[in-house]
C-alpha atoms as a PDB file:
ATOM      1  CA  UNK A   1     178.907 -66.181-197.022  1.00  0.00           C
ATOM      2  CA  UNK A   2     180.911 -69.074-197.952  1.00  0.00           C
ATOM      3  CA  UNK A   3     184.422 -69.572-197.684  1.00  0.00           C
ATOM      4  CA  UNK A   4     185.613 -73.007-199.371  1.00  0.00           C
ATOM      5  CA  UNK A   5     188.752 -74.978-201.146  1.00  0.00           C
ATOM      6  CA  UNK A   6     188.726 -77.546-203.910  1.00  0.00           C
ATOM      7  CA  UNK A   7     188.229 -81.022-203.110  1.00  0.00           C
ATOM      8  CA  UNK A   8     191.842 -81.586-202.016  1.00  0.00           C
ATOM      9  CA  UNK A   9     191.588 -78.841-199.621  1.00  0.00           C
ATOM     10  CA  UNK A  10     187.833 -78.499-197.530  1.00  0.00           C
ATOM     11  CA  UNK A  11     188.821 -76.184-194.676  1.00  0.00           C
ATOM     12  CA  UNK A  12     186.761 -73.412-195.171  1.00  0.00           C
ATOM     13  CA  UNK A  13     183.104 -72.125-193.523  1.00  0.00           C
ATOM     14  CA  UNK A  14     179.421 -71.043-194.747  1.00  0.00           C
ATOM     15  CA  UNK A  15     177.264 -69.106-192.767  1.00  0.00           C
ATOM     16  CA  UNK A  16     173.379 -68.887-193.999  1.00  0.00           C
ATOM     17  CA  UNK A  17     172.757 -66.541-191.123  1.00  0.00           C
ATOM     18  CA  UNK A  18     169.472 -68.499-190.041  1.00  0.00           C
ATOM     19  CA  UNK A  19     170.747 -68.675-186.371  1.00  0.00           C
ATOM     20  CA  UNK A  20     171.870 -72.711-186.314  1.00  0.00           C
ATOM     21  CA  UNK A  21     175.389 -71.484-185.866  1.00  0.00           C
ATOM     22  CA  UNK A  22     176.188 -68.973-183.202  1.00  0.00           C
ATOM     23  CA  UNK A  23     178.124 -65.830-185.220  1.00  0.00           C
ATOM     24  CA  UNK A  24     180.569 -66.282-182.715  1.00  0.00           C
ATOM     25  CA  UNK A  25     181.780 -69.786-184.417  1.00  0.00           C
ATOM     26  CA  UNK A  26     182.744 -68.056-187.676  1.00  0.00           C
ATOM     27  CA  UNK A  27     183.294 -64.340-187.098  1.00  0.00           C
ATOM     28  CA  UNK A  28     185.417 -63.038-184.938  1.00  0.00           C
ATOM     29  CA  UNK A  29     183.999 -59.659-184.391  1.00  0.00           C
ATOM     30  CA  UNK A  30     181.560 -57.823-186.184  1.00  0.00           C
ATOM     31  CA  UNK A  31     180.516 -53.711-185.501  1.00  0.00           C
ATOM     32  CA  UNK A  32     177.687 -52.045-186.631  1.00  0.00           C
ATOM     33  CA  UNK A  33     175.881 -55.302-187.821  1.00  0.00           C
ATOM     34  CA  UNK A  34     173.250 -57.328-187.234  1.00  0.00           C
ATOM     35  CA  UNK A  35     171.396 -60.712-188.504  1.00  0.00           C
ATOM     36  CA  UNK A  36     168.070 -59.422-189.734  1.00  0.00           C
ATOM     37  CA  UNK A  37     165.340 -60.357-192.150  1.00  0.00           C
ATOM     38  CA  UNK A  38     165.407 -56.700-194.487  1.00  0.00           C
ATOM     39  CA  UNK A  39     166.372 -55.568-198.331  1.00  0.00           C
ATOM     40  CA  UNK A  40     163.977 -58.276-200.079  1.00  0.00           C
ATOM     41  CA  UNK A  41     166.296 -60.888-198.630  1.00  0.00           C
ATOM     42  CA  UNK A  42     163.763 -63.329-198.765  1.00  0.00           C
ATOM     43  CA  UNK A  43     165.652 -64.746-195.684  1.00  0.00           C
ATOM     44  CA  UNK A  44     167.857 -63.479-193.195  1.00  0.00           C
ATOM     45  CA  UNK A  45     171.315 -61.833-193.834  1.00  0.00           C
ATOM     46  CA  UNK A  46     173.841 -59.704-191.696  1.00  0.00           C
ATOM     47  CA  UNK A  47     172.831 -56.037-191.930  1.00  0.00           C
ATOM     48  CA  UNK A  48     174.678 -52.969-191.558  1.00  0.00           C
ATOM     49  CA  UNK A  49     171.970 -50.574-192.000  1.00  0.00           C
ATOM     50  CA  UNK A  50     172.781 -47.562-189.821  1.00  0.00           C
ATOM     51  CA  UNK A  51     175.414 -44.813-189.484  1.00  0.00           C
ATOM     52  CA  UNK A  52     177.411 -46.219-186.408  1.00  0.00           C
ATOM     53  CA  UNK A  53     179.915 -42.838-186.247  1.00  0.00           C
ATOM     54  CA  UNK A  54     182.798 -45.305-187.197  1.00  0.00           C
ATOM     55  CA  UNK A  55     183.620 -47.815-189.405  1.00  0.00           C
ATOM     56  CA  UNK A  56     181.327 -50.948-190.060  1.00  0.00           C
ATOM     57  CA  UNK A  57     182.854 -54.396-190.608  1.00  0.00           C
ATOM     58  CA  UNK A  58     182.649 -58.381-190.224  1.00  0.00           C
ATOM     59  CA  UNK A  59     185.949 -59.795-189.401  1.00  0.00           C
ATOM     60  CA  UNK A  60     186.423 -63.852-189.761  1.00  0.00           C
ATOM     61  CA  UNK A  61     188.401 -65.697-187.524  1.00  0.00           C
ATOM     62  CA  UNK A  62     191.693 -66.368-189.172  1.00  0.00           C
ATOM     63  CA  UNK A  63     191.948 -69.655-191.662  1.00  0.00           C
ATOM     64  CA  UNK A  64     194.230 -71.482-193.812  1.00  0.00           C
ATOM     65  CA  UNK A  65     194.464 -70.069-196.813  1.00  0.00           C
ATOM     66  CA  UNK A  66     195.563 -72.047-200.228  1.00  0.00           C
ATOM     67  CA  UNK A  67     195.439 -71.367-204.100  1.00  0.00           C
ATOM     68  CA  UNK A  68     192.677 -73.159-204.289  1.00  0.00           C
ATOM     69  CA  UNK A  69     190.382 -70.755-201.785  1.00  0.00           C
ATOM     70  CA  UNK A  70     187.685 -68.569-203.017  1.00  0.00           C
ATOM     71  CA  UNK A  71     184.857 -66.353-201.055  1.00  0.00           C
ATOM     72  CA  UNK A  72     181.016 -65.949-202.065  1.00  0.00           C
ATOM     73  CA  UNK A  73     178.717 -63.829-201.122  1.00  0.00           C
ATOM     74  CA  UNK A  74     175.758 -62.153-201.815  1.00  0.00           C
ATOM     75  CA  UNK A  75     175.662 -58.400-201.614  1.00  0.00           C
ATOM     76  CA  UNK A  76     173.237 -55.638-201.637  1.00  0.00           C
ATOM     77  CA  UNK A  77     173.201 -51.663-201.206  1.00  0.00           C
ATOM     78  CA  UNK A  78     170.222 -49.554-201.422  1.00  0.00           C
ATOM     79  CA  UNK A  79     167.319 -52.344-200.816  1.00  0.00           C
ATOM     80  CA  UNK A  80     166.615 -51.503-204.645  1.00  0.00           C
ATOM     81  CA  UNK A  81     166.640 -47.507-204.138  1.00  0.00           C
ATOM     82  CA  UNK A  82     169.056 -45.486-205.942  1.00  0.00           C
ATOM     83  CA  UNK A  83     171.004 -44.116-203.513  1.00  0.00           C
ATOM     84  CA  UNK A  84     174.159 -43.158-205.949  1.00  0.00           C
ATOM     85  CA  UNK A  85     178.011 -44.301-205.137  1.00  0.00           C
ATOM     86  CA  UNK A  86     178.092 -42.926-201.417  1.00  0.00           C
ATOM     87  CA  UNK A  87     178.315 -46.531-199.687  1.00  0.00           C
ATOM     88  CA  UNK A  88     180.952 -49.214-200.460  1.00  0.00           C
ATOM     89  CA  UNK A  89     182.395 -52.409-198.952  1.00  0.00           C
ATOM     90  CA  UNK A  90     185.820 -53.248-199.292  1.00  0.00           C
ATOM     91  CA  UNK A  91     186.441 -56.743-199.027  1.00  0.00           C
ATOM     92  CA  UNK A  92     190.283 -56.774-197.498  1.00  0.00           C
ATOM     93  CA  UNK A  93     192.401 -59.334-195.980  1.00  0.00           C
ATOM     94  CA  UNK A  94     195.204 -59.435-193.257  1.00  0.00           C
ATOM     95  CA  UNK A  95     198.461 -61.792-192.838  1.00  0.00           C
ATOM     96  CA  UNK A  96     199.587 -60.370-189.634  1.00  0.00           C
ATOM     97  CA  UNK A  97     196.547 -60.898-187.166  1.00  0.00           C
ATOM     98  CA  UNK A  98     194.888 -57.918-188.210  1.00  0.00           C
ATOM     99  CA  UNK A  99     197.329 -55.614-187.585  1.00  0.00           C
ATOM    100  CA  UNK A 100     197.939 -53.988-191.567  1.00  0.00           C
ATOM    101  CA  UNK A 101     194.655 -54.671-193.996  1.00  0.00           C
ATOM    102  CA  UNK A 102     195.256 -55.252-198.036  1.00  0.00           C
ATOM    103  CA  UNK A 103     192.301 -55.095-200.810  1.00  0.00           C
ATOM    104  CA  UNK A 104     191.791 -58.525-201.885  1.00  0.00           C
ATOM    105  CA  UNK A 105     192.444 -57.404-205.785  1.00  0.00           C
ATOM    106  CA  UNK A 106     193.093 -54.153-207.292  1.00  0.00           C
ATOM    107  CA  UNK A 107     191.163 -53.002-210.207  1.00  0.00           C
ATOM    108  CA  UNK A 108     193.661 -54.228-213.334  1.00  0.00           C
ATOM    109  CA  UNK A 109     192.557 -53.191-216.885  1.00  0.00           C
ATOM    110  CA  UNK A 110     194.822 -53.476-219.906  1.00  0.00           C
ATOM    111  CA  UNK A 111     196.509 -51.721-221.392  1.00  0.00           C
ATOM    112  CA  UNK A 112     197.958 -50.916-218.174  1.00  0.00           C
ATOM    113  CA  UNK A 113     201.191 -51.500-217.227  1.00  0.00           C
ATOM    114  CA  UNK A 114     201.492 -54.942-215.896  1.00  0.00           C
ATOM    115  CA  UNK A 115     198.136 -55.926-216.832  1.00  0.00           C
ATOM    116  CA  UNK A 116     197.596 -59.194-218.883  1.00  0.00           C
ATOM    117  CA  UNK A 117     193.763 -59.244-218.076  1.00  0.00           C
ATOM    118  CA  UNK A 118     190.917 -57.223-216.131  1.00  0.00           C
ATOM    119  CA  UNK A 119     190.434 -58.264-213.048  1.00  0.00           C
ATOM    120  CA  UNK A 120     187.642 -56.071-211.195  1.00  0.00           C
ATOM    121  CA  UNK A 121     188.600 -54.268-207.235  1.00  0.00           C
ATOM    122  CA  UNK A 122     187.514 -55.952-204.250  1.00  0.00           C
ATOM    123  CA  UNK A 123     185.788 -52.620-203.828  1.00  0.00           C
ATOM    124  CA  UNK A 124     181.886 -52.683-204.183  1.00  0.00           C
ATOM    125  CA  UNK A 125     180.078 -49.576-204.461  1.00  0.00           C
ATOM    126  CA  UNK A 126     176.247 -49.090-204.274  1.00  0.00           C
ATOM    127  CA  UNK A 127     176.021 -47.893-207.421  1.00  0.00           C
ATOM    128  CA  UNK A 128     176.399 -51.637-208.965  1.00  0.00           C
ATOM    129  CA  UNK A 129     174.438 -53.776-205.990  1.00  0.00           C
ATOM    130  CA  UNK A 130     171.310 -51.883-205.662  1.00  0.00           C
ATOM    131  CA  UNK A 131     169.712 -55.453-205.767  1.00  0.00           C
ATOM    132  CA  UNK A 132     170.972 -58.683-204.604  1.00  0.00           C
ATOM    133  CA  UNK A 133     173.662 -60.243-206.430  1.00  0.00           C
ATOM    134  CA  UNK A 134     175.854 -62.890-205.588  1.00  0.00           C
ATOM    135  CA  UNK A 135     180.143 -62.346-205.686  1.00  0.00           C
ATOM    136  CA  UNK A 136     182.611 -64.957-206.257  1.00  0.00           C
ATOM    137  CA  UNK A 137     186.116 -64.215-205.569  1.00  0.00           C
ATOM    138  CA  UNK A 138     188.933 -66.582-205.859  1.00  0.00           C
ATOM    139  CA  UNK A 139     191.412 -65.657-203.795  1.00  0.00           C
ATOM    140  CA  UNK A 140     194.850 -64.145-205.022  1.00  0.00           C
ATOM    141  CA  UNK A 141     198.141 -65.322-204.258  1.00  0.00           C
ATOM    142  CA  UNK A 142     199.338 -62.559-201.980  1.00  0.00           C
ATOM    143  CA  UNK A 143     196.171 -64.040-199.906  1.00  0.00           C
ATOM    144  CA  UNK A 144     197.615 -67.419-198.938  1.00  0.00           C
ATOM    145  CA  UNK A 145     198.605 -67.868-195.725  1.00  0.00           C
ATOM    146  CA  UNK A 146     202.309 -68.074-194.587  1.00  0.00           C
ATOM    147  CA  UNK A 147     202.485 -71.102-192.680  1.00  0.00           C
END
């Protein structure tokens, strides 16, 4: 996971999950996961691999947000087994300390109303990352922080 700004802007964080940063330092909480080797990862990752009961998540600390911010990340669903559109992550984001969640960008697809060009849902479903592949997200307006 990396979280980073332009030049002009370098608060941000990157976690490689290979245990030289305690979790604690860049995630707030996380339920249900777990840094593992698993999924051809080659190396480790942060693995949500069983039914918990309730909802699954990794929650960063809160950070500065600018127009210049964008997320990676490298996502996988299935460990290369079809296992159909049952599973998703929803990447969301928060202004108020957690307390009311938002999708980081709704699907947009022209000709739709108010649509001047796609722009694909923070939503990822298993169907499409049955193998590793990496996500880059530049953050939206409605993302940036208030103060």
């Amino acid at each position: 996971v990396l979280i980073g700004m332009n030049d002009s802007s370098r608060t941000g964080f990157q976690d490689k999950f290979d245990g030289s940063l305690d979790l604690q330092t860049n995630w707030y909480r996380i339920q249900g996961g777990q840094v593992d080797i698993d999924c051809l990862s080659m190396d480790t990752a942060l693995i949500f691999s069983e039914n918990i009961g309730k909802a699954r998540y990794a929650e960063t600390w809160d950070f500065h947000v600018t127009a210049s911010t964008f997320l990676q990340f490298d996502l996988n669903m299935g460990c290369s087994k079809s296992i159909g559109n049952f599973h998703r992550v929803q990447l969301q984001y928060s202004l108020n300390n957690g307390r009311d969640w938002h999708q980081v960008t709704e699907e947009c697809v022209p000709p739709r109303i108010g649509c001047l060009h796609y722009t694909e849902s923070s939503v990822y479903t298993s169907e499409r990352f049955q193998n590793w592949k990496r996500v880059t997200v530049y953050l939206p307006l409605s993302t940036i922080s208030p103060w």
